[in-house]
N, C-alpha and C. Protein backbone atom coordinates (compact mmCIF):
# COMPACT_ATOMS: atom_id res chain seq x y z
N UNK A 1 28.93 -37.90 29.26
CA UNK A 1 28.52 -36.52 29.12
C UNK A 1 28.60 -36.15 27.65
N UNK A 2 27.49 -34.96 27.53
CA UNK A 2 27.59 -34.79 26.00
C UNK A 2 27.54 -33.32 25.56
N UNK A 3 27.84 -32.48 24.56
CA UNK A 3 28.47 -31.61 24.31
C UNK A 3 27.26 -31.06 23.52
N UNK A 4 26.54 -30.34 23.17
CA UNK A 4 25.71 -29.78 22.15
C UNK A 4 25.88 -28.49 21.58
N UNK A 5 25.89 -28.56 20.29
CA UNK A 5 26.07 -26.88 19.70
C UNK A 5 24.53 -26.92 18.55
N UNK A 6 23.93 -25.96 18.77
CA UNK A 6 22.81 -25.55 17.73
C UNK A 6 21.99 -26.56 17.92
N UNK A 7 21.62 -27.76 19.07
CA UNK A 7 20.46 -28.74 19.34
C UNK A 7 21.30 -29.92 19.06
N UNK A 8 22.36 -29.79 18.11
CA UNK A 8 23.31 -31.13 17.94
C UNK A 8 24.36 -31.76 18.53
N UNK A 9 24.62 -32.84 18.89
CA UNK A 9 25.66 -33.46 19.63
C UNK A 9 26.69 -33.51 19.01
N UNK A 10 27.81 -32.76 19.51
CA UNK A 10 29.06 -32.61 18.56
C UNK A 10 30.03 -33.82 19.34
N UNK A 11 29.97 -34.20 20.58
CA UNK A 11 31.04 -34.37 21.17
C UNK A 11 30.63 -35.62 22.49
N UNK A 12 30.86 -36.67 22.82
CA UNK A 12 30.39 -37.44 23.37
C UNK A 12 31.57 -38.18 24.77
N UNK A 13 31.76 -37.42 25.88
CA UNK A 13 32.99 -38.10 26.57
C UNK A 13 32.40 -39.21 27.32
N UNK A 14 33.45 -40.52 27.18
CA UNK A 14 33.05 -41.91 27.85
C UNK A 14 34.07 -41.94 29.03
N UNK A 15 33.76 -42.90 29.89
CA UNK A 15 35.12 -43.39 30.65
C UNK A 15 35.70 -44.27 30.15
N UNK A 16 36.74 -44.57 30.37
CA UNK A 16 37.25 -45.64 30.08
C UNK A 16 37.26 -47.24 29.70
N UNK A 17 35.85 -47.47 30.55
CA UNK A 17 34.95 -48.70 30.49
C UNK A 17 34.12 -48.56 29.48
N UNK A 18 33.51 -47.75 29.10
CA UNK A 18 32.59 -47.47 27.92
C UNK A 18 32.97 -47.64 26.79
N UNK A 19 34.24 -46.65 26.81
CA UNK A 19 35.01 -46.86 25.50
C UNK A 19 35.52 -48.21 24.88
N UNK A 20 36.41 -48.82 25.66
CA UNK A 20 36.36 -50.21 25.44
C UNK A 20 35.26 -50.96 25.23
N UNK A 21 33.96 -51.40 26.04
CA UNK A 21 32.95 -51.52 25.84
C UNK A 21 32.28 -51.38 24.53
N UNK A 22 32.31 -50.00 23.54
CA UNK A 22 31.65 -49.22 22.54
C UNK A 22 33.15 -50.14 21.29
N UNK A 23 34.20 -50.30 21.75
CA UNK A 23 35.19 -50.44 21.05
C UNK A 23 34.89 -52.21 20.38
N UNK A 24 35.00 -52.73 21.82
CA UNK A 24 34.53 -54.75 21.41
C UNK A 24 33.46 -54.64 21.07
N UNK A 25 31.71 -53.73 21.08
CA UNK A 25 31.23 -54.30 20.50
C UNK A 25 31.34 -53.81 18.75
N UNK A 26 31.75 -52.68 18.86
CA UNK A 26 32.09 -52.36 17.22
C UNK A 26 32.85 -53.41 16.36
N UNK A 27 33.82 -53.69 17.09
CA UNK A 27 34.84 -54.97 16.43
C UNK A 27 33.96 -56.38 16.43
N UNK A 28 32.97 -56.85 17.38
CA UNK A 28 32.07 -57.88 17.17
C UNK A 28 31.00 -57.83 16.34
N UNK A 29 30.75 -56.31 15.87
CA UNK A 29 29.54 -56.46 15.27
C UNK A 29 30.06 -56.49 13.92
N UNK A 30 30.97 -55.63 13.56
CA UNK A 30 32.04 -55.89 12.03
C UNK A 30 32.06 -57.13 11.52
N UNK A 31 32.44 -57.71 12.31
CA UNK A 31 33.22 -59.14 12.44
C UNK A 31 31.61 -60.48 12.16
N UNK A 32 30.68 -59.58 12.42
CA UNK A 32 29.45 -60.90 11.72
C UNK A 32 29.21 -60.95 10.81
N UNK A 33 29.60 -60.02 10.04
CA UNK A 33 29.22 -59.71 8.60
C UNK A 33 30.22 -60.42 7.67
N UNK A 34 31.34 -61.13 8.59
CA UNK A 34 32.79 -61.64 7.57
C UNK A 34 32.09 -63.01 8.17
N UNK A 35 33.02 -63.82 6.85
CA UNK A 35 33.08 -65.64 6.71
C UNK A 35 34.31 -65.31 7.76
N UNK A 36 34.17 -66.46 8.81
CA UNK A 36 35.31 -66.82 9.62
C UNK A 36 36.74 -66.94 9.06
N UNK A 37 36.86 -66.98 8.04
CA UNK A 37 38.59 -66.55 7.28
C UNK A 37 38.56 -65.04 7.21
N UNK A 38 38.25 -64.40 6.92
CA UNK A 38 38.17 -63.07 6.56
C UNK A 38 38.21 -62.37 8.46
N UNK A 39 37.20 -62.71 9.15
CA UNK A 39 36.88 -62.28 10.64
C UNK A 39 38.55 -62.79 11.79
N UNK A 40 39.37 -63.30 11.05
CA UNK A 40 40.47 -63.96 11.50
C UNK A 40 41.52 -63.12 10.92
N UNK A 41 41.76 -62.98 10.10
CA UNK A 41 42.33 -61.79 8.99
C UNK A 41 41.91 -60.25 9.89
N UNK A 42 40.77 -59.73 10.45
CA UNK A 42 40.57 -58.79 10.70
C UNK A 42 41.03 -58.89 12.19
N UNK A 43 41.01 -59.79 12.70
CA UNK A 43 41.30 -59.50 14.42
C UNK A 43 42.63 -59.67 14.35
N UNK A 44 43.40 -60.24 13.21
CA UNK A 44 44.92 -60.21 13.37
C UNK A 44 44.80 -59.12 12.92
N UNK A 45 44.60 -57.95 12.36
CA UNK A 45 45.78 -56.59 11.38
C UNK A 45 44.92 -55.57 12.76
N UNK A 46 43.78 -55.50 13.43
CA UNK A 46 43.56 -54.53 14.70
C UNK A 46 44.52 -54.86 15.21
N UNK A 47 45.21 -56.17 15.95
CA UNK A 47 46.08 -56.47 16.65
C UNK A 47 47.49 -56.25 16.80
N UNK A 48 47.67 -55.82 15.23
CA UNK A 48 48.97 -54.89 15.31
C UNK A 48 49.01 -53.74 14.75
N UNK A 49 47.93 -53.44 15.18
CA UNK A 49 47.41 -51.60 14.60
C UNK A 49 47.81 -51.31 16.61
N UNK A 50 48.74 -49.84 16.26
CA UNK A 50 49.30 -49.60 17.59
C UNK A 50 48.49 -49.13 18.20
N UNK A 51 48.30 -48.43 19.41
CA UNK A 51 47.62 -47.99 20.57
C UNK A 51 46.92 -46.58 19.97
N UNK A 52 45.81 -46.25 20.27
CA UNK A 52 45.43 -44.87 19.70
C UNK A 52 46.08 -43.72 20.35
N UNK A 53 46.98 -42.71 19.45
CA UNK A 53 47.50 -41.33 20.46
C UNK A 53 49.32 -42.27 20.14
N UNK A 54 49.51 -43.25 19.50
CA UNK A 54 50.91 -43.67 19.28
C UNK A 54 51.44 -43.55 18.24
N UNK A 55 50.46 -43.57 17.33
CA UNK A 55 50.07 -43.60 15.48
C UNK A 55 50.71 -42.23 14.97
């Protein structure tokens, strides 16, 4: 569902599946643009980046 003010989308709610979904492919699509040392480096420091709402 989506939220509009003045013709524009301010606000976009997912379920839970989406989000994750929207989440791996953001982190896969990042991750083509790095040499496999660097793309290894990045999936370790997300990995101990804490839970969102813990921070």
């Amino acid at each position: 569902m989506s939220f509009a003010r003045s013709g524009m989308v301010v606000a976009v709610q997912l379920t839970a599946d989406e989000a994750a979904w929207l989440e791996d492919k953001a982190m896969h699509t990042r991750q083509g643009y790095m040499d496999p040392k660097q793309a290894a480096a990045f999936e370790e420091f997300l990995a101990r980046q804490p839970p969102v709402g813990e921070q």
